[in-house]
PDB file of N, CA and C in Angstrom:
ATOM      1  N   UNK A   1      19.403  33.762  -6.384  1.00  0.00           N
ATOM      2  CA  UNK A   1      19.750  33.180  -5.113  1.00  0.00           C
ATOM      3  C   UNK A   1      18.757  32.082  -4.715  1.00  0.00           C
ATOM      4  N   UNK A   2      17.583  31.946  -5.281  1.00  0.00           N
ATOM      5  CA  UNK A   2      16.819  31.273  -4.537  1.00  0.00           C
ATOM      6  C   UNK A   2      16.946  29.788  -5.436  1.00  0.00           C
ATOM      7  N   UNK A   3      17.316  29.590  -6.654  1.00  0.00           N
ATOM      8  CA  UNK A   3      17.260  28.796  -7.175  1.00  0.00           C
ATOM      9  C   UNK A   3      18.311  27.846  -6.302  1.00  0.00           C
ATOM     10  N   UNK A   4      19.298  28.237  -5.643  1.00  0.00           N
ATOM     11  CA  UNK A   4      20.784  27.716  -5.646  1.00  0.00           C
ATOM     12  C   UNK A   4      20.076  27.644  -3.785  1.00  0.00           C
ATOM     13  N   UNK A   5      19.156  27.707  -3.011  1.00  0.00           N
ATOM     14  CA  UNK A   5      18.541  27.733  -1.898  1.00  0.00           C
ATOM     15  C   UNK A   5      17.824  26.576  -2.041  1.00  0.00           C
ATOM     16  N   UNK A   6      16.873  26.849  -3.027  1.00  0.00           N
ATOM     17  CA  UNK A   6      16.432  25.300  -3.078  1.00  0.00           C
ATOM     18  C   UNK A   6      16.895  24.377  -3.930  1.00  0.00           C
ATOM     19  N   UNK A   7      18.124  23.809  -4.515  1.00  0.00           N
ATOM     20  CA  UNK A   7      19.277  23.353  -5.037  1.00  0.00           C
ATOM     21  C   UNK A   7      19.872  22.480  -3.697  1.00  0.00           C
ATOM     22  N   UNK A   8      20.239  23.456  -2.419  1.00  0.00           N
ATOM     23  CA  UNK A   8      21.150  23.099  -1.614  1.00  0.00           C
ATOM     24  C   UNK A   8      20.136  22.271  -0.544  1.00  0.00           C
ATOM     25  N   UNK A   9      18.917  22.595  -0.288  1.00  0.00           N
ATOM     26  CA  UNK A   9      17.865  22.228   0.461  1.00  0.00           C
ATOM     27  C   UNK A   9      17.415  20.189  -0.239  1.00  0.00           C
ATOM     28  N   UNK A  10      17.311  20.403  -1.466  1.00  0.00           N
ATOM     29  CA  UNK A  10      16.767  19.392  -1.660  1.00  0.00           C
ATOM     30  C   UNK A  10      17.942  18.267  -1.755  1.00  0.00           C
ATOM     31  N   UNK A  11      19.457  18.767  -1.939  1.00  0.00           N
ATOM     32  CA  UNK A  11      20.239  17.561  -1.879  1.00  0.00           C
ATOM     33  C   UNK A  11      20.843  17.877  -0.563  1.00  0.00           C
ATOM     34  N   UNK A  12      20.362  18.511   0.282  1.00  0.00           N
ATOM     35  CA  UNK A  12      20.778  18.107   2.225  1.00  0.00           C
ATOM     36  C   UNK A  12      19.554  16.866   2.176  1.00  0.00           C
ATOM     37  N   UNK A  13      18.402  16.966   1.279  1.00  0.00           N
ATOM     38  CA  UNK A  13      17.261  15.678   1.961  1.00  0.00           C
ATOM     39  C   UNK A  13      17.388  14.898   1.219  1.00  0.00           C
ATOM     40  N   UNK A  14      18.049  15.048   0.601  1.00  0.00           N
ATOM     41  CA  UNK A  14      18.893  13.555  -0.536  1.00  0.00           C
ATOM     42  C   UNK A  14      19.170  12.849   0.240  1.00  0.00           C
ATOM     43  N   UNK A  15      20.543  13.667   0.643  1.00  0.00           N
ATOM     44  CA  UNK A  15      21.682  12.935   1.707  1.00  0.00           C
ATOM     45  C   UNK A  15      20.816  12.115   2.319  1.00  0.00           C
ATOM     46  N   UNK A  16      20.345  13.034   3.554  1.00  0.00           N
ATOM     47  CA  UNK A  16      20.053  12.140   4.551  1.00  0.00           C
ATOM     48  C   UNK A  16      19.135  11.150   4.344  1.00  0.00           C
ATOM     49  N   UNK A  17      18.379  10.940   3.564  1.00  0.00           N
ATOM     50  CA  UNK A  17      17.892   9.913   3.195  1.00  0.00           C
ATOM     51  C   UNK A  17      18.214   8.920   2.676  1.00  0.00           C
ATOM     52  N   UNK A  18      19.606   8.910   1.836  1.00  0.00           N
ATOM     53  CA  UNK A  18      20.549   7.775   1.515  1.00  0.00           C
ATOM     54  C   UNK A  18      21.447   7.481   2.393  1.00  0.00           C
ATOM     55  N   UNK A  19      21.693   8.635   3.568  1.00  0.00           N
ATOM     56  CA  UNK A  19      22.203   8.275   4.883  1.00  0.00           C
ATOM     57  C   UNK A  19      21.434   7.531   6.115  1.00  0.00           C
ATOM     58  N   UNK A  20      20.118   7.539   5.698  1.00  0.00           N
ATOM     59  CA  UNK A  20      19.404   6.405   6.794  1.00  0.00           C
ATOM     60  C   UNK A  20      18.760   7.063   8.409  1.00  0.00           C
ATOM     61  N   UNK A  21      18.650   8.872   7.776  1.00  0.00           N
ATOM     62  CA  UNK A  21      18.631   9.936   9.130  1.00  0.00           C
ATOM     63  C   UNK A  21      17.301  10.424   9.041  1.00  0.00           C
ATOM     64  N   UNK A  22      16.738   9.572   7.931  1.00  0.00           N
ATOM     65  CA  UNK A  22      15.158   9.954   7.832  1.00  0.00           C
ATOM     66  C   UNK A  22      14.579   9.174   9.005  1.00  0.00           C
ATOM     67  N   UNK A  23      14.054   9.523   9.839  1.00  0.00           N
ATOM     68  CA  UNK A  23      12.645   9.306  11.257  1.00  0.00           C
ATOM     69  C   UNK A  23      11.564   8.249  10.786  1.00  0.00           C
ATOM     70  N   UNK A  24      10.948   8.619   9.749  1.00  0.00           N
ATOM     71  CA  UNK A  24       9.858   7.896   8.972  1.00  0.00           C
ATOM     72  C   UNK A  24      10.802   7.315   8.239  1.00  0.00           C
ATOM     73  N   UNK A  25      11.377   6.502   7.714  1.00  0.00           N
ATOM     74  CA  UNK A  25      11.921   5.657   6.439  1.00  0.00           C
ATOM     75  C   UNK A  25      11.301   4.409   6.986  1.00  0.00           C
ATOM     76  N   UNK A  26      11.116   3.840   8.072  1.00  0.00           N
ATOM     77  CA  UNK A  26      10.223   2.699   7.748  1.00  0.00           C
ATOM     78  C   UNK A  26      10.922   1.911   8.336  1.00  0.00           C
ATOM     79  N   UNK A  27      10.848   0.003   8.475  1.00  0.00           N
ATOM     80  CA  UNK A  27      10.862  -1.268   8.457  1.00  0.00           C
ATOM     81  C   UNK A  27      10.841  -1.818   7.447  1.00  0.00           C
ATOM     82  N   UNK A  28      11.266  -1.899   6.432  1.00  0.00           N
ATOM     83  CA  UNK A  28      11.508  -2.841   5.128  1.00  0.00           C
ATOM     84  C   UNK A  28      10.607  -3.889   5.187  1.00  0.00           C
ATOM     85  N   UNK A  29      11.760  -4.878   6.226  1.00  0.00           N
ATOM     86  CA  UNK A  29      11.608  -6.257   6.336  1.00  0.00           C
ATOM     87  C   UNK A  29       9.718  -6.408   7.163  1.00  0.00           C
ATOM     88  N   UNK A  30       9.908  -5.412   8.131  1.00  0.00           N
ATOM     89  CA  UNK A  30       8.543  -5.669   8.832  1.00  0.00           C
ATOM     90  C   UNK A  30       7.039  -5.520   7.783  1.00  0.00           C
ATOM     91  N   UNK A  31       7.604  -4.418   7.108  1.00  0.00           N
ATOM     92  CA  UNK A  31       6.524  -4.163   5.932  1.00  0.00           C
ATOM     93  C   UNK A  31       6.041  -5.507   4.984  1.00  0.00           C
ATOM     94  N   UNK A  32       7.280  -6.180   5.005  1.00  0.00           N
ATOM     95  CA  UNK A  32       7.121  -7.199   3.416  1.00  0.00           C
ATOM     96  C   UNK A  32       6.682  -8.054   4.164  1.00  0.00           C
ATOM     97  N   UNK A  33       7.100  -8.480   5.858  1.00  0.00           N
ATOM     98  CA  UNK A  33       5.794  -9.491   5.903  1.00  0.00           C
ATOM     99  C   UNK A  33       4.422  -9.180   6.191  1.00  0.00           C
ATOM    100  N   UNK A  34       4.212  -7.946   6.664  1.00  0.00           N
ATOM    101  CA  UNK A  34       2.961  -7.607   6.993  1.00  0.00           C
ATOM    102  C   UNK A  34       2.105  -7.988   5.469  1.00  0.00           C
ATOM    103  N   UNK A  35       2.767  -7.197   4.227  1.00  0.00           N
ATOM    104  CA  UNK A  35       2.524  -7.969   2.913  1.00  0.00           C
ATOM    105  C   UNK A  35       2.063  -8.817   2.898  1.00  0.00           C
ATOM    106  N   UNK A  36       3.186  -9.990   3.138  1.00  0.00           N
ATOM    107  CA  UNK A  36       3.015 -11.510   2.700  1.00  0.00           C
ATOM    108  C   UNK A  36       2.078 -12.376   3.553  1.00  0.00           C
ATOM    109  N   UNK A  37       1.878 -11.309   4.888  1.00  0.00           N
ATOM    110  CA  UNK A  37       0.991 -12.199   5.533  1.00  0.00           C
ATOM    111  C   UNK A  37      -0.697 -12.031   5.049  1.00  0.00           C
ATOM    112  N   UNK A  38      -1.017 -10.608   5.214  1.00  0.00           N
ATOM    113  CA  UNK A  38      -2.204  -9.916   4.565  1.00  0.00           C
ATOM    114  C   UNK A  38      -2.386 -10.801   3.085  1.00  0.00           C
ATOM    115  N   UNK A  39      -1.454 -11.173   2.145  1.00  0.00           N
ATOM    116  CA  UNK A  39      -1.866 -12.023   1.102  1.00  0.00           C
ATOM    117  C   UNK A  39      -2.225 -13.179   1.411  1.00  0.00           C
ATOM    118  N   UNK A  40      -1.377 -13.970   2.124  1.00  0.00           N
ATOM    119  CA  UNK A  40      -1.918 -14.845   2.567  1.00  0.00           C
ATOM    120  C   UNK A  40      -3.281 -15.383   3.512  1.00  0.00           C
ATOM    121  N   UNK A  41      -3.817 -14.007   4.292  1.00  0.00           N
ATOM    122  CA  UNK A  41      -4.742 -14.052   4.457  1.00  0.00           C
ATOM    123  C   UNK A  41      -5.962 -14.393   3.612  1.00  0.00           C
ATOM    124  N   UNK A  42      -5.984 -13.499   2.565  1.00  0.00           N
ATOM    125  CA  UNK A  42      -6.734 -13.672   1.676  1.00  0.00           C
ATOM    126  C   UNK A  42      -7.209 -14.561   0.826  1.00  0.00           C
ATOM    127  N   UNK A  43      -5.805 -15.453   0.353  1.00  0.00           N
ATOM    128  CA  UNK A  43      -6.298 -16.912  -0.228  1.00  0.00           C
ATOM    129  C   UNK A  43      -6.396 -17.357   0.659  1.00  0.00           C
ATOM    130  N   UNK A  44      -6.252 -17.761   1.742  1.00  0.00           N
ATOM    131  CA  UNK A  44      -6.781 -18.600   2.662  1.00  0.00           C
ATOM    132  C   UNK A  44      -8.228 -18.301   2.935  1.00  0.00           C
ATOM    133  N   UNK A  45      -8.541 -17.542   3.094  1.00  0.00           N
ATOM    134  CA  UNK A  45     -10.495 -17.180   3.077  1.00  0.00           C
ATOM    135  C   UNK A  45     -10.873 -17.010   1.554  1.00  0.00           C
ATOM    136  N   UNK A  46      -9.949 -16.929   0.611  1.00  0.00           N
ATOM    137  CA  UNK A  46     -10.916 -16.611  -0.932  1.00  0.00           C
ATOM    138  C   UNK A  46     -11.195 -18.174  -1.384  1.00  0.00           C
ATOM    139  N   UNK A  47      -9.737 -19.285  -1.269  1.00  0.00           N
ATOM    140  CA  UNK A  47      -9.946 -20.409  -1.839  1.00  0.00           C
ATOM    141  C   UNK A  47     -10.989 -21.018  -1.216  1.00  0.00           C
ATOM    142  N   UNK A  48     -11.303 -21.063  -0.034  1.00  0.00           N
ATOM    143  CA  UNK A  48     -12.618 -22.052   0.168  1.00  0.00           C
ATOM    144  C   UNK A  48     -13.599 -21.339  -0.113  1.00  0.00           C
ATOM    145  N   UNK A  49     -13.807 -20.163  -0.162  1.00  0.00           N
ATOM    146  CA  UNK A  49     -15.055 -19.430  -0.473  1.00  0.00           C
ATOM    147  C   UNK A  49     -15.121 -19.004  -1.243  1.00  0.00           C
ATOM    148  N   UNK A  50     -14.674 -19.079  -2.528  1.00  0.00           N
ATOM    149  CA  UNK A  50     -14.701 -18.581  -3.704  1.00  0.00           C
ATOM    150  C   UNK A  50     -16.010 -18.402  -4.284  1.00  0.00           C
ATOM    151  N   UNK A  51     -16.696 -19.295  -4.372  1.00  0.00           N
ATOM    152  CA  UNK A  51     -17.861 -18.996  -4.785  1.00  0.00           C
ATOM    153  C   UNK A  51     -18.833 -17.778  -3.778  1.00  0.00           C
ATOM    154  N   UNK A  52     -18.859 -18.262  -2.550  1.00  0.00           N
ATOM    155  CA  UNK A  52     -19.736 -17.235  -1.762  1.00  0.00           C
ATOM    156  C   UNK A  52     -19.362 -15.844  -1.913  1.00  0.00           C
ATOM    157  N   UNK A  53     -18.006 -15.339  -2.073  1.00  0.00           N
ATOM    158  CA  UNK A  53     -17.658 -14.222  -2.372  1.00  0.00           C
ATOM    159  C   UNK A  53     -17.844 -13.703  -3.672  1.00  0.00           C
ATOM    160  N   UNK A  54     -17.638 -13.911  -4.643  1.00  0.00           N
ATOM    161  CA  UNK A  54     -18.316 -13.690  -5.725  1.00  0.00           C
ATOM    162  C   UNK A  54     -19.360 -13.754  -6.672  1.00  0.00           C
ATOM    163  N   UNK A  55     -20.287 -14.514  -5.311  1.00  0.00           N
ATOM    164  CA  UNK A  55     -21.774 -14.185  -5.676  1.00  0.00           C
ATOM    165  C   UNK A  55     -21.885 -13.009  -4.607  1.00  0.00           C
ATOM    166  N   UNK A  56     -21.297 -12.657  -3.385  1.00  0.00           N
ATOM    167  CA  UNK A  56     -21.612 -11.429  -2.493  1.00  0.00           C
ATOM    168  C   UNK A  56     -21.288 -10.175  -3.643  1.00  0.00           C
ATOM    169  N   UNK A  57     -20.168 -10.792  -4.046  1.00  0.00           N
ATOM    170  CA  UNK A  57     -19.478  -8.723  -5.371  1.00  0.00           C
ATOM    171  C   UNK A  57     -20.638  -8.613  -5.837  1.00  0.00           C
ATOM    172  N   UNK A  58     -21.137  -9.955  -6.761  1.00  0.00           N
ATOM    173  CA  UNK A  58     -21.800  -9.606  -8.102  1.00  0.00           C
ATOM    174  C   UNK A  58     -22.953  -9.499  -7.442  1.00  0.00           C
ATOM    175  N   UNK A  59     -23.768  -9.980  -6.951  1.00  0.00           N
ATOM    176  CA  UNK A  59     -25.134  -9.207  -5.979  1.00  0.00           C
ATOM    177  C   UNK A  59     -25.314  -7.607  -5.433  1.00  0.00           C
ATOM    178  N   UNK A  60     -24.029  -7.056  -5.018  1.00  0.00           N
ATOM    179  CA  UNK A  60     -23.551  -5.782  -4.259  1.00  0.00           C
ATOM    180  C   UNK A  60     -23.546  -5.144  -5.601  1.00  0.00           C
ATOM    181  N   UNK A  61     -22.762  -5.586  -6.609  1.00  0.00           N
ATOM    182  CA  UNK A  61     -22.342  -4.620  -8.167  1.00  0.00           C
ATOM    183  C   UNK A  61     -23.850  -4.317  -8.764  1.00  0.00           C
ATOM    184  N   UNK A  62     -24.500  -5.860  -8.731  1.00  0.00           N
ATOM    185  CA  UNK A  62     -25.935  -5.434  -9.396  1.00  0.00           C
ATOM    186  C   UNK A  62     -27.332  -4.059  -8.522  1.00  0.00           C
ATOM    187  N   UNK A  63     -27.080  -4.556  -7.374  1.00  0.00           N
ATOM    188  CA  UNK A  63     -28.300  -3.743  -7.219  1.00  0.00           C
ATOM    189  C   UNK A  63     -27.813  -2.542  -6.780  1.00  0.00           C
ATOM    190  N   UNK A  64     -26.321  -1.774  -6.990  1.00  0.00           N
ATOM    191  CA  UNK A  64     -25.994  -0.598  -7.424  1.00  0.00           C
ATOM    192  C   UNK A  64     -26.022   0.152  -8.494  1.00  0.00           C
ATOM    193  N   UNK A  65     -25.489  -1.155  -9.681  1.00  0.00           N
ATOM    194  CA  UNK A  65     -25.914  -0.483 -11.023  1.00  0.00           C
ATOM    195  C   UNK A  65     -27.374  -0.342 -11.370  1.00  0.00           C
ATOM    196  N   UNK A  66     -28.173  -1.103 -10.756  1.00  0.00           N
ATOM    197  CA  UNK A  66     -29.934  -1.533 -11.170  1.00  0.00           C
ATOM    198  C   UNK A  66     -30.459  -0.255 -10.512  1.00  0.00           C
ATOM    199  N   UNK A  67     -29.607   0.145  -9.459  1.00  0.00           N
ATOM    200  CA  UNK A  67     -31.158   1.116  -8.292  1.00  0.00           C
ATOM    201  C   UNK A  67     -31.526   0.914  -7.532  1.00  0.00           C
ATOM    202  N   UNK A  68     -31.533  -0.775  -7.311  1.00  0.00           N
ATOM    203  CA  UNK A  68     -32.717  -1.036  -6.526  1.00  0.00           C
ATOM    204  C   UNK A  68     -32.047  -2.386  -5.670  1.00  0.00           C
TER     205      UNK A  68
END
């Protein structure tokens, strides 16, 4: 009996989740720009600073691996 319990349980949360009755399922569209904007953040502060930032990693990487 219990197999055919949780059988019937997990495709009722099928359904409703391909029915669109999930609470949490989200914003799609709001998500992908939050995405595209957050990327774009980033080259916009990495391309001019490219260099300063990757002398900040590799300074931070070294005197973690060193100790000191």
């Amino acid at each position: 009996m219990r197999p055919f319990t949780y059988l019937t349980t997990a495709l009722a949360a099928f359904t409703a989740r391909v029915r669109g009755a999930d609470p949490e399922r989200g914003d799609v569209p709001g998500w992908v720009m939050i995405t595209v904007m957050t990327a774009a953040l980033v080259l916009a502060i990495l391309i001019p600073f490219r260099e300063a930032v990757v002398d900040a990693v590799t300074n931070a990487l070294t005197s973690v691996t060193s100790g000191g």
